[in-house]
N, C-alpha and C. Protein backbone atom coordinates (compact mmCIF):
# COMPACT_ATOMS: atom_id res chain seq x y z
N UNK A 1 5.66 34.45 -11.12
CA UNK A 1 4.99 33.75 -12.18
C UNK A 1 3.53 33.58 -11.81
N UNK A 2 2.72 33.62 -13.21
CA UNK A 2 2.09 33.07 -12.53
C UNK A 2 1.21 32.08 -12.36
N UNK A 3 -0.06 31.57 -11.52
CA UNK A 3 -0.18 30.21 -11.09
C UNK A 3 -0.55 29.22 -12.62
N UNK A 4 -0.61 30.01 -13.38
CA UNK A 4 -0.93 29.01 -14.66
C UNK A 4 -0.06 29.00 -15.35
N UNK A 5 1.54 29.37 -15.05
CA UNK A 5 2.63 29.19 -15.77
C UNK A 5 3.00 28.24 -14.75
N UNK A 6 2.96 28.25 -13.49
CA UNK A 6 3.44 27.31 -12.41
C UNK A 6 3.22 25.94 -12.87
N UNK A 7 1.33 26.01 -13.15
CA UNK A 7 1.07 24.38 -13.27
C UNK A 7 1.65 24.26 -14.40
N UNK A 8 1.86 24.87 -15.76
CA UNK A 8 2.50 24.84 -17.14
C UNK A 8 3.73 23.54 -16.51
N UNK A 9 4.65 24.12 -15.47
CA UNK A 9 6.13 23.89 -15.21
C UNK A 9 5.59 22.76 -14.15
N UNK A 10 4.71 22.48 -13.52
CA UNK A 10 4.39 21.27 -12.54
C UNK A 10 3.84 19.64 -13.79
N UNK A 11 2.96 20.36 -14.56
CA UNK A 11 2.67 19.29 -15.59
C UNK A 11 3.62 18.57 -16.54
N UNK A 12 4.46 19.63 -16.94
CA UNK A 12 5.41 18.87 -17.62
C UNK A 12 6.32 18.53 -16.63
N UNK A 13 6.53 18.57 -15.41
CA UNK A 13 7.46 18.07 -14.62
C UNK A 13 6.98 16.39 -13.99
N UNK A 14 6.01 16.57 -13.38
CA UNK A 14 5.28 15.55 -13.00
C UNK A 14 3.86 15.12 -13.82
N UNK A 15 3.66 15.79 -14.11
CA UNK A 15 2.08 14.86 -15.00
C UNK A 15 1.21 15.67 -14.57
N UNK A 16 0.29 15.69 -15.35
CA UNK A 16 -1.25 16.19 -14.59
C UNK A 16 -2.10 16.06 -13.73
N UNK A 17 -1.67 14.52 -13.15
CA UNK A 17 -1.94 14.44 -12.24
C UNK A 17 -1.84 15.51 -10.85
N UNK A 18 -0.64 15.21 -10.82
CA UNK A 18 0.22 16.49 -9.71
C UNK A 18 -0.57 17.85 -9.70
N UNK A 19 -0.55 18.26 -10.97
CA UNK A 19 -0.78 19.63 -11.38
C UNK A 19 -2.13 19.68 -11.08
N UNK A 20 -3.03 18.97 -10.99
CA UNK A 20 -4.22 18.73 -10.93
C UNK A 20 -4.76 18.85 -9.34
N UNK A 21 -3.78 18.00 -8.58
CA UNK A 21 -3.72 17.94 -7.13
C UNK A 21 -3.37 18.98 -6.23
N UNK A 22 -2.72 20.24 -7.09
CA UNK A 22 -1.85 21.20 -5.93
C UNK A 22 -2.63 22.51 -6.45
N UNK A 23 -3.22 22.53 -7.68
CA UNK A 23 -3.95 23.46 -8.86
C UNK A 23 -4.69 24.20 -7.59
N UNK A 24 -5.76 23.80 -6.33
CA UNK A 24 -6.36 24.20 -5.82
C UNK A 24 -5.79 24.88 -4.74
N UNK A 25 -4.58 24.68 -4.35
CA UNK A 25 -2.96 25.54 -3.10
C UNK A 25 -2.60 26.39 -3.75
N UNK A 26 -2.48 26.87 -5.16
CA UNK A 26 -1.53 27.57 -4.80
C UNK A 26 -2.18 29.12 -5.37
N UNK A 27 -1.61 30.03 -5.09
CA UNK A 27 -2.13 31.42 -5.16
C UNK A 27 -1.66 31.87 -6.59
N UNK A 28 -2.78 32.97 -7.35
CA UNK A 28 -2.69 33.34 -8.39
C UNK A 28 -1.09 33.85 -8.60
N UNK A 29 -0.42 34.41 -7.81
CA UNK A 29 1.03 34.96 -8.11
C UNK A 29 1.59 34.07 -7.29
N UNK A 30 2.80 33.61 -7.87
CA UNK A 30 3.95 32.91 -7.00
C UNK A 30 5.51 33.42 -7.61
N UNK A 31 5.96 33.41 -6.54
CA UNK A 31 7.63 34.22 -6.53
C UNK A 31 8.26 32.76 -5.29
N UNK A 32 8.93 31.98 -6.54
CA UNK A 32 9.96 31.23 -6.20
C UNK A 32 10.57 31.25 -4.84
N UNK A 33 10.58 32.68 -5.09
CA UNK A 33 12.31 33.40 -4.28
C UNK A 33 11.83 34.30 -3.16
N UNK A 34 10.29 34.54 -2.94
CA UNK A 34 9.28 34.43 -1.60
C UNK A 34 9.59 33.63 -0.84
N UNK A 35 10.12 33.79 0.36
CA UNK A 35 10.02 32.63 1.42
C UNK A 35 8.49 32.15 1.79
N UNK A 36 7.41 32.81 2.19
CA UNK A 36 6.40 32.43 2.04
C UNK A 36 5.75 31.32 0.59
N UNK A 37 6.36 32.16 -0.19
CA UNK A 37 5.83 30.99 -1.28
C UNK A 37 6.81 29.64 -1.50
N UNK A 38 7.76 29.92 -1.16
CA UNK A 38 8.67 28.82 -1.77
C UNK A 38 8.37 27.75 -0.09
N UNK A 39 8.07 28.22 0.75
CA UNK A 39 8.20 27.35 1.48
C UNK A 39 6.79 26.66 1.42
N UNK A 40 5.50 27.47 1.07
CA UNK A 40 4.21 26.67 0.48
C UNK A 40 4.62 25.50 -0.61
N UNK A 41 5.30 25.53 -1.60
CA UNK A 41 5.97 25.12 -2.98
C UNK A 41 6.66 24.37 -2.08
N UNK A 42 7.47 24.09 -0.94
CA UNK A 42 8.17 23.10 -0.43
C UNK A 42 7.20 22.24 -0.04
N UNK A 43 6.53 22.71 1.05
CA UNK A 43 4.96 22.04 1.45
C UNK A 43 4.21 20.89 1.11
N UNK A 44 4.45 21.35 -0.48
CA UNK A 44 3.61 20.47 -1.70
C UNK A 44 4.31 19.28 -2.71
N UNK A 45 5.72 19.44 -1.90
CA UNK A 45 7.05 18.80 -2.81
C UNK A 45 7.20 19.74 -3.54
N UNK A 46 7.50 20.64 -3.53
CA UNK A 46 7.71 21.66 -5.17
C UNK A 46 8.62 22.48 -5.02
N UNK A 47 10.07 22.16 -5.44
CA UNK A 47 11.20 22.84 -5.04
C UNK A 47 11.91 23.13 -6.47
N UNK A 48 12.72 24.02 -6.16
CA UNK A 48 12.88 24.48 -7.68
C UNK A 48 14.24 23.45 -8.30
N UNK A 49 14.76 23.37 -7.48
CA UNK A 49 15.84 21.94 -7.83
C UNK A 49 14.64 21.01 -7.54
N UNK A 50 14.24 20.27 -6.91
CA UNK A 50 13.17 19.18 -7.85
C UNK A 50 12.72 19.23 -8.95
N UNK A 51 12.36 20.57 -9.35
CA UNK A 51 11.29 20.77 -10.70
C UNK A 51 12.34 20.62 -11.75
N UNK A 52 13.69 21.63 -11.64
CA UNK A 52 14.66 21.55 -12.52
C UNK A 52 15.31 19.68 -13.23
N UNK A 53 15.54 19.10 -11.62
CA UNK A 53 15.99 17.69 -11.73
C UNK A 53 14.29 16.89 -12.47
N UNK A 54 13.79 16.90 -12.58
CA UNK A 54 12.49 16.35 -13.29
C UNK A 54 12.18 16.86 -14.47
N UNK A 55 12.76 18.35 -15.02
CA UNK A 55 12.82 18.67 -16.49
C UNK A 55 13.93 18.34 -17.00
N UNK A 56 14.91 17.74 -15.83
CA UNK A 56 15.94 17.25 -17.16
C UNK A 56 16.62 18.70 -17.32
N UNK A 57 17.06 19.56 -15.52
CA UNK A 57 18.12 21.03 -15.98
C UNK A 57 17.10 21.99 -16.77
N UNK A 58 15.97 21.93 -17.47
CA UNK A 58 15.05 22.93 -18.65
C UNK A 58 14.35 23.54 -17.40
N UNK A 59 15.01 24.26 -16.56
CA UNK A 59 14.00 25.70 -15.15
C UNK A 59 14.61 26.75 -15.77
């Protein structure tokens, strides 16, 4: 995905705030399912069961 579909899925998860705060970490492409990326995305709190449990299951 990429990083401006990420914050898309960080803003409505947490607020803009968040999205606002991590906007400057993370790299134009991100792949979930990258260990490199997902463990950056852990890093930052940003796990894909967190994001899922904060949309309310909508990942």
């Amino acid at each position: 995905m990429t990083k401006a579909e990420a914050l898309a899925i960080i803003r409505r998860a947490y607020g803009p705030d968040v999205a606002e705060s991590v906007a400057d970490r993370l790299p134009e492409q991100i792949d979930p399912d990258d260990d490199a990326d997902a463990e950056l995305l852990a890093s930052l709190g940003l796990t894909r069961d967190g994001l899922a449990n904060a949309l309310g299951g909508e990942l």
